[in-house]
N, C-alpha and C. Protein backbone atom coordinates (compact mmCIF):
# COMPACT_ATOMS: atom_id res chain seq x y z
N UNK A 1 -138.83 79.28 -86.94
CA UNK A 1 -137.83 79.18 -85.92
C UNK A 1 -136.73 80.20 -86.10
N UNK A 2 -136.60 80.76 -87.50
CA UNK A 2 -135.39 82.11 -88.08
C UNK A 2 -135.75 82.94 -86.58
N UNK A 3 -137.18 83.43 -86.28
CA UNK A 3 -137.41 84.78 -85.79
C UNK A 3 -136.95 84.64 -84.48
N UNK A 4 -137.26 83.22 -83.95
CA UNK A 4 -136.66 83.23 -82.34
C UNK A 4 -135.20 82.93 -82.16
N UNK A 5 -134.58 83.63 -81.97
CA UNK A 5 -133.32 84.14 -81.28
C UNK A 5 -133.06 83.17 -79.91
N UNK A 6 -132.04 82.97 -79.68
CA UNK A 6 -131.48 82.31 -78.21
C UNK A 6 -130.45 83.32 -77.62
N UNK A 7 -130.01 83.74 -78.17
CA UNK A 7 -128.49 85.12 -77.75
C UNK A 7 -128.89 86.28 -78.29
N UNK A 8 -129.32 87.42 -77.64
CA UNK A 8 -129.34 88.30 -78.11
C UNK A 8 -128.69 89.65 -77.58
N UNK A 9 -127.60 89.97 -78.36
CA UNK A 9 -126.59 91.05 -77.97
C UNK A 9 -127.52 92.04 -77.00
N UNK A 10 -128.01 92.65 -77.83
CA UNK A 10 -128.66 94.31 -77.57
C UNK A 10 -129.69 94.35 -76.30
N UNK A 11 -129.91 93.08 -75.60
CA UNK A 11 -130.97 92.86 -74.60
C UNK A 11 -129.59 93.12 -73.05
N UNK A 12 -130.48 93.76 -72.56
CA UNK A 12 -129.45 94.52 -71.33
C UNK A 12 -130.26 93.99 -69.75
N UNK A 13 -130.02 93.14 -70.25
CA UNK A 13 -130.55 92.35 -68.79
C UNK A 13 -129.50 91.85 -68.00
N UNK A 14 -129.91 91.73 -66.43
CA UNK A 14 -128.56 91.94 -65.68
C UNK A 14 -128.39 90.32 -66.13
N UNK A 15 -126.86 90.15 -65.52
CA UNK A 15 -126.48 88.95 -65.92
C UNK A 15 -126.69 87.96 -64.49
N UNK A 16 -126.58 86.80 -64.80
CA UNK A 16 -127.10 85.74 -63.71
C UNK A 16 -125.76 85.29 -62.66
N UNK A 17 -125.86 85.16 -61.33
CA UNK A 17 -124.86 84.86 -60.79
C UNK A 17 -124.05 84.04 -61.76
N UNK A 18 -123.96 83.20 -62.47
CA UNK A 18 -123.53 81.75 -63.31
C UNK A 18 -122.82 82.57 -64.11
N UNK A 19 -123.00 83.37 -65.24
CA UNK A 19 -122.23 84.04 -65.50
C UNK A 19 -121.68 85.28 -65.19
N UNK A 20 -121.71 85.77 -64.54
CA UNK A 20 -120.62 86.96 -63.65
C UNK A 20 -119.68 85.86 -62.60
N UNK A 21 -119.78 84.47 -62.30
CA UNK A 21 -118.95 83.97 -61.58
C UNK A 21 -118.00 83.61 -63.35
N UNK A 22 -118.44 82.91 -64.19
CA UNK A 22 -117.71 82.14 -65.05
C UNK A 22 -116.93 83.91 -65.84
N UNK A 23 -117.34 84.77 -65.78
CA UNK A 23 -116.68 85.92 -66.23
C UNK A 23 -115.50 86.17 -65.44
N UNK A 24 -115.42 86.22 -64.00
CA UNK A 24 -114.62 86.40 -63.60
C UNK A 24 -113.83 85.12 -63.39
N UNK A 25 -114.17 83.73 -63.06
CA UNK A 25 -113.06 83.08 -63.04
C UNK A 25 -111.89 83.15 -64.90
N UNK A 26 -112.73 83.34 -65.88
CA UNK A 26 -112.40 83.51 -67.04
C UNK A 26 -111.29 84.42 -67.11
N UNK A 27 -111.41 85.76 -66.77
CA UNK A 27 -110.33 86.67 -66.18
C UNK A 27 -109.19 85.78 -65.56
N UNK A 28 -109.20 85.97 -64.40
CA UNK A 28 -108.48 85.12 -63.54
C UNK A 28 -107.38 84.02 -64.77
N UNK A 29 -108.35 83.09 -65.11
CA UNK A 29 -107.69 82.46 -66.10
C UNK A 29 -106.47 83.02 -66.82
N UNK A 30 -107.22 84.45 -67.39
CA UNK A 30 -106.54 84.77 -68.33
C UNK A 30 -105.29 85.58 -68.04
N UNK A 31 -105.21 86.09 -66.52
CA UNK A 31 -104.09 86.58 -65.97
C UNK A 31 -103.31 86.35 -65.65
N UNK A 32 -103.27 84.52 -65.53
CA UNK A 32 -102.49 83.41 -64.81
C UNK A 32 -102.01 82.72 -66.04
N UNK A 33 -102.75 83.15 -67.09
CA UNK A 33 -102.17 82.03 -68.31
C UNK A 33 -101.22 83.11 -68.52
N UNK A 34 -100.96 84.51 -68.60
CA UNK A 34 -100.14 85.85 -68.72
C UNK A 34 -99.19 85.44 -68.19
N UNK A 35 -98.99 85.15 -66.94
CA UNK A 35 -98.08 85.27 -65.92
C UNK A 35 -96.80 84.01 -66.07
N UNK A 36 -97.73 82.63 -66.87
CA UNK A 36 -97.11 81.38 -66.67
C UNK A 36 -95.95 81.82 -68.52
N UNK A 37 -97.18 82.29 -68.75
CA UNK A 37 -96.08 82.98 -70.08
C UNK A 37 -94.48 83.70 -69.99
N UNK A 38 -94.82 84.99 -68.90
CA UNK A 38 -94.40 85.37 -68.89
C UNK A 38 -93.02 84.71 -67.79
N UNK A 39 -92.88 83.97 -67.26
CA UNK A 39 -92.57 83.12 -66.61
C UNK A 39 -91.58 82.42 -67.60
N UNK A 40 -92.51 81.52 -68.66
CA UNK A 40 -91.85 80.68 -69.50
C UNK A 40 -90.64 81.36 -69.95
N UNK A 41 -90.97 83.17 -70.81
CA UNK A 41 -89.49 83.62 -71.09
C UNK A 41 -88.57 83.71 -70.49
N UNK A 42 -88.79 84.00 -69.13
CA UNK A 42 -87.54 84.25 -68.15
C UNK A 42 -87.01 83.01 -68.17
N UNK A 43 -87.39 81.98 -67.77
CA UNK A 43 -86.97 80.38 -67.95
C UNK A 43 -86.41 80.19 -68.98
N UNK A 44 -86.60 80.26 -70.40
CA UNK A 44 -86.11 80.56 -71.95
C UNK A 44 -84.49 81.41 -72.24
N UNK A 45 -84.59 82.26 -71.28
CA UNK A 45 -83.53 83.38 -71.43
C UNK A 45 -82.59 82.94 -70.75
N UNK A 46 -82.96 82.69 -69.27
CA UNK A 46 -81.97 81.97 -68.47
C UNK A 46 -81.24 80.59 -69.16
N UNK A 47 -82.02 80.04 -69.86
CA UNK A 47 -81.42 78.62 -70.04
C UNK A 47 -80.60 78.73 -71.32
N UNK A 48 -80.69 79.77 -71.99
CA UNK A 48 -80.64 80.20 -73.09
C UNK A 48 -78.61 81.24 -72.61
N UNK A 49 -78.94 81.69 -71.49
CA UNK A 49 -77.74 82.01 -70.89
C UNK A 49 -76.86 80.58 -70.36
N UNK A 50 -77.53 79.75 -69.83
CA UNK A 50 -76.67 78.73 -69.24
C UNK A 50 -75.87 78.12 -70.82
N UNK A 51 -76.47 77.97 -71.61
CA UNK A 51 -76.13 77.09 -72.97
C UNK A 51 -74.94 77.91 -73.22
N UNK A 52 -75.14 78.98 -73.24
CA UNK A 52 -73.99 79.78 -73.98
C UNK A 52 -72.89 80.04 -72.90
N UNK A 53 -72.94 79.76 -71.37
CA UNK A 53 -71.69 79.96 -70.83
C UNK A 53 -71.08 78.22 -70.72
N UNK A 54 -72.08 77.61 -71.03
CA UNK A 54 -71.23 75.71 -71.63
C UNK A 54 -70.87 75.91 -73.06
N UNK A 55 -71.42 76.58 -73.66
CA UNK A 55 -70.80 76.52 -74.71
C UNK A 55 -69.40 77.04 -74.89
N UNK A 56 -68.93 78.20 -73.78
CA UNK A 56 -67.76 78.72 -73.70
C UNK A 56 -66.67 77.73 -72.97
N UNK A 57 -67.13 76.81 -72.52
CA UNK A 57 -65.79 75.84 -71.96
C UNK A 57 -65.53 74.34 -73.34
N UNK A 58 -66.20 74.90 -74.71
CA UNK A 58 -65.85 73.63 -75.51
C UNK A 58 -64.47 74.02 -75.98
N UNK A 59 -64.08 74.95 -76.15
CA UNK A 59 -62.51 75.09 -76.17
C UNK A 59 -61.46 74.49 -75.52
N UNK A 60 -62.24 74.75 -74.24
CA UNK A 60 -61.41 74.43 -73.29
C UNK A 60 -61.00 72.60 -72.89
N UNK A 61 -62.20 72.20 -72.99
CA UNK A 61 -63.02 70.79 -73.67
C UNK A 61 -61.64 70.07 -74.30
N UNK A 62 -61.90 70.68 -75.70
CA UNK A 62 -61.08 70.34 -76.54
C UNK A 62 -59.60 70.27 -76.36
N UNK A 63 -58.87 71.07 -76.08
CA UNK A 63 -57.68 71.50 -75.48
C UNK A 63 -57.35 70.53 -74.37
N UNK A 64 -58.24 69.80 -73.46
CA UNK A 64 -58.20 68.91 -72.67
C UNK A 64 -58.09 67.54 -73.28
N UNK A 65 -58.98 67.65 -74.18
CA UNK A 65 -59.47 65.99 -74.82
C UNK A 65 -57.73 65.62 -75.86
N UNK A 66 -57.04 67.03 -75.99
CA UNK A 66 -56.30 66.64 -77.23
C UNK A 66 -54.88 66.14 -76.34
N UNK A 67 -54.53 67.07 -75.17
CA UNK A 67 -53.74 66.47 -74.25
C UNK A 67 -54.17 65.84 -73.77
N UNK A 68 -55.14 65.18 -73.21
CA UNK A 68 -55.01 63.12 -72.45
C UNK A 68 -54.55 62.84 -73.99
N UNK A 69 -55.48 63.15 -75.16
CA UNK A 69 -54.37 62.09 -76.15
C UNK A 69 -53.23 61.68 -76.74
N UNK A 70 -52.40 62.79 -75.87
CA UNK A 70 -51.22 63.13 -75.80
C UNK A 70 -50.58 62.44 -74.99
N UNK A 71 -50.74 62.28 -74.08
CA UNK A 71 -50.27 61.79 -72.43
C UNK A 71 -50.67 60.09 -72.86
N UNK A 72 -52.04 60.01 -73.41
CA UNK A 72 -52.08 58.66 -73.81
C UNK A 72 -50.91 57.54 -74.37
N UNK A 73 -50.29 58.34 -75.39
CA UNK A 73 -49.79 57.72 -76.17
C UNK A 73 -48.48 57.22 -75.38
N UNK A 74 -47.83 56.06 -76.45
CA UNK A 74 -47.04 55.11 -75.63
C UNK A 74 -45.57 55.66 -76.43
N UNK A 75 -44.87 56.31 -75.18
CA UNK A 75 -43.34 56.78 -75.65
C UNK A 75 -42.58 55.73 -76.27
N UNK A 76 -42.31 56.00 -77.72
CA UNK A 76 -41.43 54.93 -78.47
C UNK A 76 -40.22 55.54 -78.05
N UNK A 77 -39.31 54.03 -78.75
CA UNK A 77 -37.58 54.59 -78.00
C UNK A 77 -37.15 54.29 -79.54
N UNK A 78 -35.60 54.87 -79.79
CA UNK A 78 -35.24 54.74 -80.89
C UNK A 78 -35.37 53.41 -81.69
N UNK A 79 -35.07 52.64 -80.18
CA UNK A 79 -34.38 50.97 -80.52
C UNK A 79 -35.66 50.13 -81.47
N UNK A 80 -37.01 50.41 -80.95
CA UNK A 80 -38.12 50.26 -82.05
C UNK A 80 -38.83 50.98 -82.75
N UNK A 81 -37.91 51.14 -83.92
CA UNK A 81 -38.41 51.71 -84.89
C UNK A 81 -39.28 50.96 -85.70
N UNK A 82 -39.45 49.43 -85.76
CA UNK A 82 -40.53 48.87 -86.52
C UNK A 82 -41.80 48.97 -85.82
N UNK A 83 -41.72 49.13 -84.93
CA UNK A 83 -43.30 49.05 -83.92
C UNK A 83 -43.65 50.60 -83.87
N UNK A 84 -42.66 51.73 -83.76
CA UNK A 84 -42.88 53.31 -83.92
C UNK A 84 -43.56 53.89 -85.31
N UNK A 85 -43.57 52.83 -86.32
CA UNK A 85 -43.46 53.20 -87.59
C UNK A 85 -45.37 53.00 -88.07
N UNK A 86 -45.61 51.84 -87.44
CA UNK A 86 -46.81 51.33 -87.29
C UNK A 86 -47.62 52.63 -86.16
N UNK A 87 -47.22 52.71 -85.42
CA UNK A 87 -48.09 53.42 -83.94
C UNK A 87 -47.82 54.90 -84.72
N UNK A 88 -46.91 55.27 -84.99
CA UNK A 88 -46.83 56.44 -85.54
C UNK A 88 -47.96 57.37 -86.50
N UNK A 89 -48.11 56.37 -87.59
CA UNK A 89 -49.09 56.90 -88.51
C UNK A 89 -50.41 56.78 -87.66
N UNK A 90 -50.75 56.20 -86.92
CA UNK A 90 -52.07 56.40 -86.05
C UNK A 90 -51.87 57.69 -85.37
N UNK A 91 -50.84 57.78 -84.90
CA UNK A 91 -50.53 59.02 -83.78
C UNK A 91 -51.29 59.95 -84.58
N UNK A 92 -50.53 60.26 -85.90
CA UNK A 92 -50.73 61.56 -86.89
C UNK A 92 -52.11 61.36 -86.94
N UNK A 93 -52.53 60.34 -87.32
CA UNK A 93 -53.95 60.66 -87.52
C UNK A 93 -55.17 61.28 -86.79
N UNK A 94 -54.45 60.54 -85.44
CA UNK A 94 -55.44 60.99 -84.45
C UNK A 94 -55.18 62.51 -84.05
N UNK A 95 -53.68 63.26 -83.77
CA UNK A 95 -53.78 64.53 -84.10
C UNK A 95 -54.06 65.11 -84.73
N UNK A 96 -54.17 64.89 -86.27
CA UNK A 96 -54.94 65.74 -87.42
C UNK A 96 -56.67 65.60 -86.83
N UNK A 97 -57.04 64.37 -86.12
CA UNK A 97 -58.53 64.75 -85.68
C UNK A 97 -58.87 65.39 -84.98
N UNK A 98 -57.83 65.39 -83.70
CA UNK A 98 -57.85 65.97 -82.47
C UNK A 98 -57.82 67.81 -83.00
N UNK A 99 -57.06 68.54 -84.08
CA UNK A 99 -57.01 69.48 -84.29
C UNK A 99 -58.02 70.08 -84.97
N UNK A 100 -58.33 68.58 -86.01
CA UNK A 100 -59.96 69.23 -86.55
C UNK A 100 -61.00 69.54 -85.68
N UNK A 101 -61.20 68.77 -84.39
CA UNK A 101 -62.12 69.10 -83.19
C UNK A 101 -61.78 70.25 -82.58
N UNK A 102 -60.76 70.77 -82.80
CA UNK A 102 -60.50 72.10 -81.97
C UNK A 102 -60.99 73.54 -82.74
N UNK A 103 -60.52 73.19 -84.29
CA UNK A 103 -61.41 73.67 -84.82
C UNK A 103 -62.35 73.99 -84.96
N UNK A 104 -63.27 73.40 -84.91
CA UNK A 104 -64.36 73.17 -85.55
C UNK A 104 -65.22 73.77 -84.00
N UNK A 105 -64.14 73.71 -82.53
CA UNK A 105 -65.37 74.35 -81.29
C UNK A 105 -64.18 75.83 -81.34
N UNK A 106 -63.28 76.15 -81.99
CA UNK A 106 -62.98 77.61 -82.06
C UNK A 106 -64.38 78.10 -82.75
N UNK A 107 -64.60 77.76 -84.26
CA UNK A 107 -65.95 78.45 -84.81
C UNK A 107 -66.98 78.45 -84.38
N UNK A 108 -67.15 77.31 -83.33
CA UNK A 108 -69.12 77.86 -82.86
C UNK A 108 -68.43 78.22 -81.54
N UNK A 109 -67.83 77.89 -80.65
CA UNK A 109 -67.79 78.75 -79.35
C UNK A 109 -66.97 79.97 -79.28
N UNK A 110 -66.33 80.41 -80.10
CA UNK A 110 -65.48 81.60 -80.15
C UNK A 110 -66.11 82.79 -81.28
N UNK A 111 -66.93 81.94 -82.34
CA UNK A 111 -67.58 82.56 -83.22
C UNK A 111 -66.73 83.20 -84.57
N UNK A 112 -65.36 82.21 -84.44
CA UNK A 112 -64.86 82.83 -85.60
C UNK A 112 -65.05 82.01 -86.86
């Protein structure tokens, strides 16, 4: 069974409708799988642009988020100073966070 062959390259016989159709839809295939590729990058690049012009308003983001927490807060008057004393140290805290967040979108959206 070694000697009989089923595929044999070097035999130049025309080919059968069946395959000259599956050759060319094969092509076809392969020009359309090109195209959906090439497709995909443009889609990739673009979205890849959208990310980075949102990424340019986290500054801005921030800068927003830190004034409402500003505006939030409840105006103490001199006359309570025991209740200012309490609300106070929260205040600080939450500005030391509020500034670490501003931070922290200066270095990835500004890149410093």
């Amino acid at each position: 069974m070694a000697s009989r062959s089923t595929t044999q390259p070097s035999q130049a016989a025309p080919k059968s409708p069946f395959f000259q159709q599956r050759d060319a839809l094969v092509g076809e295939i392969a020009i359309s799988l090109e195209n959906v590729l090439q497709n995909m990058n443009k889609l990739n690049r673009s979205l890849e642009g959208v990310i980075a012009v949102g990424n340019e308003f986290g500054a801005v983001e921030a800068l927003w988020s830190q004034f409402e927490g500003v505006m939030a807060q409840e105006p103490g008057g001199e006359g309570k100073e025991g209740e200012t004393e309490g609300s106070g140290e929260e205040e600080e805290e939450e500005e030391v966070e509020s500034a670490g967040e501003a931070e922290k979108v200066d270095e990835k959206g500004r890149g410093r």
